[in-house]
PDB file of N, CA and C in Angstrom:
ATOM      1  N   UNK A   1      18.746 163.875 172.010  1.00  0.00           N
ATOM      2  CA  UNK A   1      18.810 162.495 171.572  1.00  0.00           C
ATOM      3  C   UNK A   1      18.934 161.555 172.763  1.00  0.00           C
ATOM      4  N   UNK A   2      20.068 162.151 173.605  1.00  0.00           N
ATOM      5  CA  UNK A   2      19.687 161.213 174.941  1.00  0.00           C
ATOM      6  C   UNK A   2      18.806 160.695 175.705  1.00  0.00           C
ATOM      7  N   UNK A   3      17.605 162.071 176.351  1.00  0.00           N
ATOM      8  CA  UNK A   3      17.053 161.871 176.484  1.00  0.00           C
ATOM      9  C   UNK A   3      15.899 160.377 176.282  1.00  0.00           C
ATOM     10  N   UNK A   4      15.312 161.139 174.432  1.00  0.00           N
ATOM     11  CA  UNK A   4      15.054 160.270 173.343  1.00  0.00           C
ATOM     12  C   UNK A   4      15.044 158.914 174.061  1.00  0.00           C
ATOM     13  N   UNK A   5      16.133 158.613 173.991  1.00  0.00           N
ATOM     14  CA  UNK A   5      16.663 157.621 174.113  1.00  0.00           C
ATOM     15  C   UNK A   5      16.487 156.912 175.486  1.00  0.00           C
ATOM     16  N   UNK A   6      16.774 157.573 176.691  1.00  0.00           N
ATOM     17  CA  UNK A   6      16.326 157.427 178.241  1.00  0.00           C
ATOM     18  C   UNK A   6      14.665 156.867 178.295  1.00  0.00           C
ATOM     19  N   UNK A   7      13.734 158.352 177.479  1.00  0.00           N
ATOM     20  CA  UNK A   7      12.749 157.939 177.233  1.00  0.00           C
ATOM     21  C   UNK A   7      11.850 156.346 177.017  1.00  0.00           C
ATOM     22  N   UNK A   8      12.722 156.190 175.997  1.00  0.00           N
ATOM     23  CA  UNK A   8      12.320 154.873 175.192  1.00  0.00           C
ATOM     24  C   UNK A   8      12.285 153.835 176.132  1.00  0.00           C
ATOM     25  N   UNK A   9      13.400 153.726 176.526  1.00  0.00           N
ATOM     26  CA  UNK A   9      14.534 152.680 177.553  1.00  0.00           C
ATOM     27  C   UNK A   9      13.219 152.573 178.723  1.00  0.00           C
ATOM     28  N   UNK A  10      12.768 153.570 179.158  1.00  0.00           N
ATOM     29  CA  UNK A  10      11.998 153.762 180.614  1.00  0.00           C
ATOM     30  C   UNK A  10      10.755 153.185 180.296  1.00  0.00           C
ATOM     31  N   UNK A  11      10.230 153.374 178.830  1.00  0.00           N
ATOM     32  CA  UNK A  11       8.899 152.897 178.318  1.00  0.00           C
ATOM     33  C   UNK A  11       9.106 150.975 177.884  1.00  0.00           C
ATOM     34  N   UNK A  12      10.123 150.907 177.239  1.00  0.00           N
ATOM     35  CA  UNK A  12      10.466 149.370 177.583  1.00  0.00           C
ATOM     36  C   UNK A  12      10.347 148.753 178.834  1.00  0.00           C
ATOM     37  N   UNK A  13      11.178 149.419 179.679  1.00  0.00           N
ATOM     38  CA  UNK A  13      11.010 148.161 180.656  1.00  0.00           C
ATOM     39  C   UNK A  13      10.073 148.324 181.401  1.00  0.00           C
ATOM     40  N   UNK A  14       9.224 149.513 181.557  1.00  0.00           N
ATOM     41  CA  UNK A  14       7.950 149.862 182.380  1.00  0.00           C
ATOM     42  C   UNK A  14       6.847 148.527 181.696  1.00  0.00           C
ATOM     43  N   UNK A  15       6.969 148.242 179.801  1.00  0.00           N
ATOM     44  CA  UNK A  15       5.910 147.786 179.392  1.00  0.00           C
ATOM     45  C   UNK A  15       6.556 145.824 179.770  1.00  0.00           C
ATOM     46  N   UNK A  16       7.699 145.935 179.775  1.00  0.00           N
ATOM     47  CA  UNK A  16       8.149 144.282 180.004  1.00  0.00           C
ATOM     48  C   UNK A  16       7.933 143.814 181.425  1.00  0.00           C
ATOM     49  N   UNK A  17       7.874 144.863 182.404  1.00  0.00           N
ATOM     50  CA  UNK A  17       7.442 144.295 183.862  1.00  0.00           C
ATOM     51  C   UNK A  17       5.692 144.300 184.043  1.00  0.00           C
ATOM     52  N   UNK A  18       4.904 144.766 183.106  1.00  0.00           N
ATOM     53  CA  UNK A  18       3.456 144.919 183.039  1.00  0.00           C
ATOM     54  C   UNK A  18       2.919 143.357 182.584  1.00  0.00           C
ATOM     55  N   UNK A  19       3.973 143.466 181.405  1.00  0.00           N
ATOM     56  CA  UNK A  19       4.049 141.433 180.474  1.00  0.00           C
ATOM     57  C   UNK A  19       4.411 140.731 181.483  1.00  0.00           C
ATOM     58  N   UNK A  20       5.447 140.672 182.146  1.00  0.00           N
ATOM     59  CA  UNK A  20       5.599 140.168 183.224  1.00  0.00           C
ATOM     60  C   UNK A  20       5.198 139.622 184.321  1.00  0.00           C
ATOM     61  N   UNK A  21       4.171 139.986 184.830  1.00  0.00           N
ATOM     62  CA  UNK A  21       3.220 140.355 185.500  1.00  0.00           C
ATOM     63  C   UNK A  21       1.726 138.893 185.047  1.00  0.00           C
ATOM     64  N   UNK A  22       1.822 138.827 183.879  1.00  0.00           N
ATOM     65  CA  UNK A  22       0.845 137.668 183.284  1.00  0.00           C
ATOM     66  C   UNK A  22      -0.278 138.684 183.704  1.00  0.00           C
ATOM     67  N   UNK A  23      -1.757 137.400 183.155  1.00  0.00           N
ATOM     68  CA  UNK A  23      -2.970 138.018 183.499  1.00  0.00           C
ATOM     69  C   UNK A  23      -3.865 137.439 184.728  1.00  0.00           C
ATOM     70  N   UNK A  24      -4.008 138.875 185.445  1.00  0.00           N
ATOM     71  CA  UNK A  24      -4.303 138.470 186.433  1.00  0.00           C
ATOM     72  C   UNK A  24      -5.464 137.151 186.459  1.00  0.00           C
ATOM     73  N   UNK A  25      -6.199 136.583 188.305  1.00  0.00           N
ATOM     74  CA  UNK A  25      -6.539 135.478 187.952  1.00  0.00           C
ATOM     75  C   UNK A  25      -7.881 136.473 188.509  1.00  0.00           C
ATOM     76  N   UNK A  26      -8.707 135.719 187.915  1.00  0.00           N
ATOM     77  CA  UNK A  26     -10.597 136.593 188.549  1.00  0.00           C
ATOM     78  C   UNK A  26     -10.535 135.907 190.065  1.00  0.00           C
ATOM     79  N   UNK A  27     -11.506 137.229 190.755  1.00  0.00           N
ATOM     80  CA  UNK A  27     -11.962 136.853 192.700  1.00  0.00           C
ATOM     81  C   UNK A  27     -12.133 135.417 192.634  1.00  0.00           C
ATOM     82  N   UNK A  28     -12.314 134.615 193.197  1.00  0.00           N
ATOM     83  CA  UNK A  28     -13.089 133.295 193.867  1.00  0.00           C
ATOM     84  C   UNK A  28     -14.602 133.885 194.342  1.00  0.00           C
ATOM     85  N   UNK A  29     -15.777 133.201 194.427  1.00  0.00           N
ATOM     86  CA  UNK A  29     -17.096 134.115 194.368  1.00  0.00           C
ATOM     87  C   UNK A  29     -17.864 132.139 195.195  1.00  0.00           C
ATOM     88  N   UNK A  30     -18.876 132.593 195.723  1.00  0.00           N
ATOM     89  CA  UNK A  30     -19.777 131.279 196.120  1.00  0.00           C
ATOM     90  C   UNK A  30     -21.132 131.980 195.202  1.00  0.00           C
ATOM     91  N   UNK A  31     -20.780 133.218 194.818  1.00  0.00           N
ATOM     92  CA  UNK A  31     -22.362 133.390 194.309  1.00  0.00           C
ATOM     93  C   UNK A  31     -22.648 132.320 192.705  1.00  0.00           C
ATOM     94  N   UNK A  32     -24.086 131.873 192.343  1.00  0.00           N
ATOM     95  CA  UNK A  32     -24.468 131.877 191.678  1.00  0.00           C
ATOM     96  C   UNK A  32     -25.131 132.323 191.017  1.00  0.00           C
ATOM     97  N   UNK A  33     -25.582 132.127 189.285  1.00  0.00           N
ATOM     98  CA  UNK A  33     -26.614 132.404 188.921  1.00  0.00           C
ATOM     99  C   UNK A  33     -27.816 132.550 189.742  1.00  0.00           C
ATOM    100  N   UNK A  34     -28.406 133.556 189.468  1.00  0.00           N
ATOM    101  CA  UNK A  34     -30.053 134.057 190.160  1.00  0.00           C
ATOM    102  C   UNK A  34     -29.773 134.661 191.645  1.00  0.00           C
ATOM    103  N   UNK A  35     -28.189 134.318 192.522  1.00  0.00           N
ATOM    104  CA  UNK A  35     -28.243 134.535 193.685  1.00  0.00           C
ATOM    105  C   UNK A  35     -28.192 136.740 193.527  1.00  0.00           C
ATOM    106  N   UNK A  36     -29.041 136.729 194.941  1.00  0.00           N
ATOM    107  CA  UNK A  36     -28.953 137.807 194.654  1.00  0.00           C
ATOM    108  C   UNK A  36     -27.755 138.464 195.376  1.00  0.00           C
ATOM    109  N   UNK A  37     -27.966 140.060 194.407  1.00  0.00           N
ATOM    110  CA  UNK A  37     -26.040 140.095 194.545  1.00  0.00           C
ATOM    111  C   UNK A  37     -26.009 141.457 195.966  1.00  0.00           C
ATOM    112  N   UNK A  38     -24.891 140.595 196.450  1.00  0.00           N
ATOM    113  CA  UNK A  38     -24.308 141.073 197.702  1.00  0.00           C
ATOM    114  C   UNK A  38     -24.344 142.805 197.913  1.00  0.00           C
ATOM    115  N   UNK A  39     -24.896 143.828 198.813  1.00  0.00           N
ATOM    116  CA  UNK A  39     -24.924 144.856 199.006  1.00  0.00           C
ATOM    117  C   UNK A  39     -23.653 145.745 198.549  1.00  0.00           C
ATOM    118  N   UNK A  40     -23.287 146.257 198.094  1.00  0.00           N
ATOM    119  CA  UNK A  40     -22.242 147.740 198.215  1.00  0.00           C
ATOM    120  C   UNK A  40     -22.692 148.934 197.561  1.00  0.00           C
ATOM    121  N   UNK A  41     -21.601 150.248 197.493  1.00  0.00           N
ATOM    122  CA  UNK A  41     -21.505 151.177 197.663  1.00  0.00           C
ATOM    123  C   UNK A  41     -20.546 152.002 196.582  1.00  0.00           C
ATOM    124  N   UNK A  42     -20.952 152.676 195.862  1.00  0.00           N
ATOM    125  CA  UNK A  42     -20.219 153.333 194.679  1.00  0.00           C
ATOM    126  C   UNK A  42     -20.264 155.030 194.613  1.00  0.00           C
ATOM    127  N   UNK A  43     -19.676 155.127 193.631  1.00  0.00           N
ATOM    128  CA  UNK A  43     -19.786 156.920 193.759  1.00  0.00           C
ATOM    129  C   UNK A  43     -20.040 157.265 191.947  1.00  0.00           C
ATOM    130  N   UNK A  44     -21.757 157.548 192.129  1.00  0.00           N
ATOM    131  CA  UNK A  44     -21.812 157.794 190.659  1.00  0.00           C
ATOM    132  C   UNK A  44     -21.267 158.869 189.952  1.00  0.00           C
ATOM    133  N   UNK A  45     -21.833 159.320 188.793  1.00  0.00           N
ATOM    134  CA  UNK A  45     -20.387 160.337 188.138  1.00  0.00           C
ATOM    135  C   UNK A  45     -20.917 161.883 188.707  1.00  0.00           C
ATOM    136  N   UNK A  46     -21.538 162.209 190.086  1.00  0.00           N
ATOM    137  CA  UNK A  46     -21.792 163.252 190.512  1.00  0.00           C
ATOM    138  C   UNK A  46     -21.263 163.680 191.593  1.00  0.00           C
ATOM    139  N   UNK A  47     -20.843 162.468 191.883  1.00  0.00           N
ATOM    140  CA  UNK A  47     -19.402 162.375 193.208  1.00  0.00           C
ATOM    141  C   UNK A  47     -20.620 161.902 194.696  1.00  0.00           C
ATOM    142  N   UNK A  48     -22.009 161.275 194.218  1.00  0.00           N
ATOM    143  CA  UNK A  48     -22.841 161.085 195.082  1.00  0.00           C
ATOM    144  C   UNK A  48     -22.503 159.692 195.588  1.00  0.00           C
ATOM    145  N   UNK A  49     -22.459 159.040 196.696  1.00  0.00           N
ATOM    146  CA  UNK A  49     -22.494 157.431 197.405  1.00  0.00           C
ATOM    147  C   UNK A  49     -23.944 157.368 197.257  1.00  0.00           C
ATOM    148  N   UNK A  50     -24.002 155.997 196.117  1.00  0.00           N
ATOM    149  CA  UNK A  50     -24.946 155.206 195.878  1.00  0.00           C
ATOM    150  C   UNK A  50     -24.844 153.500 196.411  1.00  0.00           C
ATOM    151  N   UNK A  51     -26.093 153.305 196.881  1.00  0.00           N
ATOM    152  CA  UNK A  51     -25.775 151.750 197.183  1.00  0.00           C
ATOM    153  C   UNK A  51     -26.862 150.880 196.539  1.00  0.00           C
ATOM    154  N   UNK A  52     -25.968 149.729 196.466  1.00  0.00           N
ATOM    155  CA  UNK A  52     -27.062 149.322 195.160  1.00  0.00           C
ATOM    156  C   UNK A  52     -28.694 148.781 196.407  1.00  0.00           C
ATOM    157  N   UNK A  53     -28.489 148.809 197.338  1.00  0.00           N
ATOM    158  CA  UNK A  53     -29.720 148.359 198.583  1.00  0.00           C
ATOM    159  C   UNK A  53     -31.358 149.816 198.195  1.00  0.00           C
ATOM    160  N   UNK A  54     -30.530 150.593 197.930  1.00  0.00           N
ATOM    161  CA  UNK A  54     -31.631 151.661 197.859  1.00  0.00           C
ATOM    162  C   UNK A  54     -32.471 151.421 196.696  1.00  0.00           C
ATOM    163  N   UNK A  55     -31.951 150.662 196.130  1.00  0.00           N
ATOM    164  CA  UNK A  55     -33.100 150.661 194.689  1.00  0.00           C
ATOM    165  C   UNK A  55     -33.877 149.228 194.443  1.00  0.00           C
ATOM    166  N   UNK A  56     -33.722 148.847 196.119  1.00  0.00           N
ATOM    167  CA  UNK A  56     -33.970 147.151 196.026  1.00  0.00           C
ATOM    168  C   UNK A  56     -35.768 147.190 196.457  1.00  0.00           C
ATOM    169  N   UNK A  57     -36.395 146.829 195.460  1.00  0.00           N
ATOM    170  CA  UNK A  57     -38.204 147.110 195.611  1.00  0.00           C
ATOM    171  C   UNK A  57     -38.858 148.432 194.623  1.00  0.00           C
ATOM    172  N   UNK A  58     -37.901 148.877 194.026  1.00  0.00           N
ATOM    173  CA  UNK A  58     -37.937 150.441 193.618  1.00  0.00           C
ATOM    174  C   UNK A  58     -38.036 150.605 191.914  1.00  0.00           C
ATOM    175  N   UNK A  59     -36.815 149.483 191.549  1.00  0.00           N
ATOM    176  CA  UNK A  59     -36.447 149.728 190.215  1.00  0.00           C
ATOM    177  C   UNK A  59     -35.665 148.241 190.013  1.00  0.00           C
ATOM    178  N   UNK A  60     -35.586 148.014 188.850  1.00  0.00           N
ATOM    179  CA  UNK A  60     -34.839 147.148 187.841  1.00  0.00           C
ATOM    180  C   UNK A  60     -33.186 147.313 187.667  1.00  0.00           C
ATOM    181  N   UNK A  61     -32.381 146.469 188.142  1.00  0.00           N
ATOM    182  CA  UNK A  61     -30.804 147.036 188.382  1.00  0.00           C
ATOM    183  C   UNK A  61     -30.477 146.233 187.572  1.00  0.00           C
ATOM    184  N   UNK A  62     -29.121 146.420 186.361  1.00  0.00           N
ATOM    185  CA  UNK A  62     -28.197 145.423 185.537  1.00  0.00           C
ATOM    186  C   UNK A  62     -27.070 145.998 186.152  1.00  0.00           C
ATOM    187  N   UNK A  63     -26.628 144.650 186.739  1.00  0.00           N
ATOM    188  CA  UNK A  63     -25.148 145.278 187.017  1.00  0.00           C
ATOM    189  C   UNK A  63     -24.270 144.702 185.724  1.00  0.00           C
ATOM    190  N   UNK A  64     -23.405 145.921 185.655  1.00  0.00           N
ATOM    191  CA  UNK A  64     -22.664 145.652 184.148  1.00  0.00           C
ATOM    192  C   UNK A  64     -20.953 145.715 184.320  1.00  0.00           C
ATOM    193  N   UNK A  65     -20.396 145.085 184.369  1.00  0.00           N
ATOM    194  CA  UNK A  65     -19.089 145.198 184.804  1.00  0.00           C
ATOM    195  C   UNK A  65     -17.533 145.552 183.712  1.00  0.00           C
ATOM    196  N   UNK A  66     -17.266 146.621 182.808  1.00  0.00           N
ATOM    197  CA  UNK A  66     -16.343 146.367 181.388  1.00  0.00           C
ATOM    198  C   UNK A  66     -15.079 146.341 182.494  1.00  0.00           C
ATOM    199  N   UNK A  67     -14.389 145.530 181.999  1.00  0.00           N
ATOM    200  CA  UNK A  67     -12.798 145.257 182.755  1.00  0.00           C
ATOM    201  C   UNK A  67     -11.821 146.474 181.996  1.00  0.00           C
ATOM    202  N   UNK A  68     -10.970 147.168 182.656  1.00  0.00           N
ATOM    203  CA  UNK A  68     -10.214 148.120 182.361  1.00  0.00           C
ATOM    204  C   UNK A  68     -11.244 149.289 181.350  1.00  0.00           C
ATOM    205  N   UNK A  69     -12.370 149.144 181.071  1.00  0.00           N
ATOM    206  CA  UNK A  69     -12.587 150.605 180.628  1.00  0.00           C
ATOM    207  C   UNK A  69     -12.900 151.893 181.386  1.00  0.00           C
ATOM    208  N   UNK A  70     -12.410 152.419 181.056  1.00  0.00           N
ATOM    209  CA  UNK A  70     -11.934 154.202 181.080  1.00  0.00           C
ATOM    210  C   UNK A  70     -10.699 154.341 182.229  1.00  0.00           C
ATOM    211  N   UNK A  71     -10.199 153.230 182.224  1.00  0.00           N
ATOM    212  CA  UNK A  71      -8.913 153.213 183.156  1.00  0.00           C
ATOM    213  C   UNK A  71      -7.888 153.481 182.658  1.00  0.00           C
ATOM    214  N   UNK A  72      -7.589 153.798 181.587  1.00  0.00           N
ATOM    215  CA  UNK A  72      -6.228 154.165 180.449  1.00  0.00           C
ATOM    216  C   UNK A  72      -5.745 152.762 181.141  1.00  0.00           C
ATOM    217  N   UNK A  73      -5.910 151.761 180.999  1.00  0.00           N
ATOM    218  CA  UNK A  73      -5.086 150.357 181.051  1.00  0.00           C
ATOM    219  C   UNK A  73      -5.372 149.380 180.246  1.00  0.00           C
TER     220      UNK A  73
END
């Protein structure tokens, strides 16, 4: 039951300093619409470094951005 109880206690205040916290504010950016978007470097789900430059003349890119998905957050 103590435990239990420790448990709980640890999951409260872990979730009241997260509230706490507010929501974050988005980057600052100079890009616009149509500008084209700035070079980097990712690791697709094969554990390969992809950059988005290699597919520039090649292929059609959407960059798609979901905020917190598959982050358990």
């Amino acid at each position: 039951m103590k435990k239990a109880f420790l448990l709980l206690l640890l999951v409260l205040l872990t979730a009241a300093g997260v509230f706490a916290q507010g929501t974050p504010q988005a980057p600052q950016t100079k890009l616009k619409v149509g500008d084209t978007a700035p070079d980097f470097t990712l690791t697709d789900t094969a554990g390969n470094k992809v950059k988005l430059s290699d597919f520039r003349g090649k292929k059609s890119v959407v960059l798609a951005f979901y905020v917190l998905a598959f982050t358990g957050g």
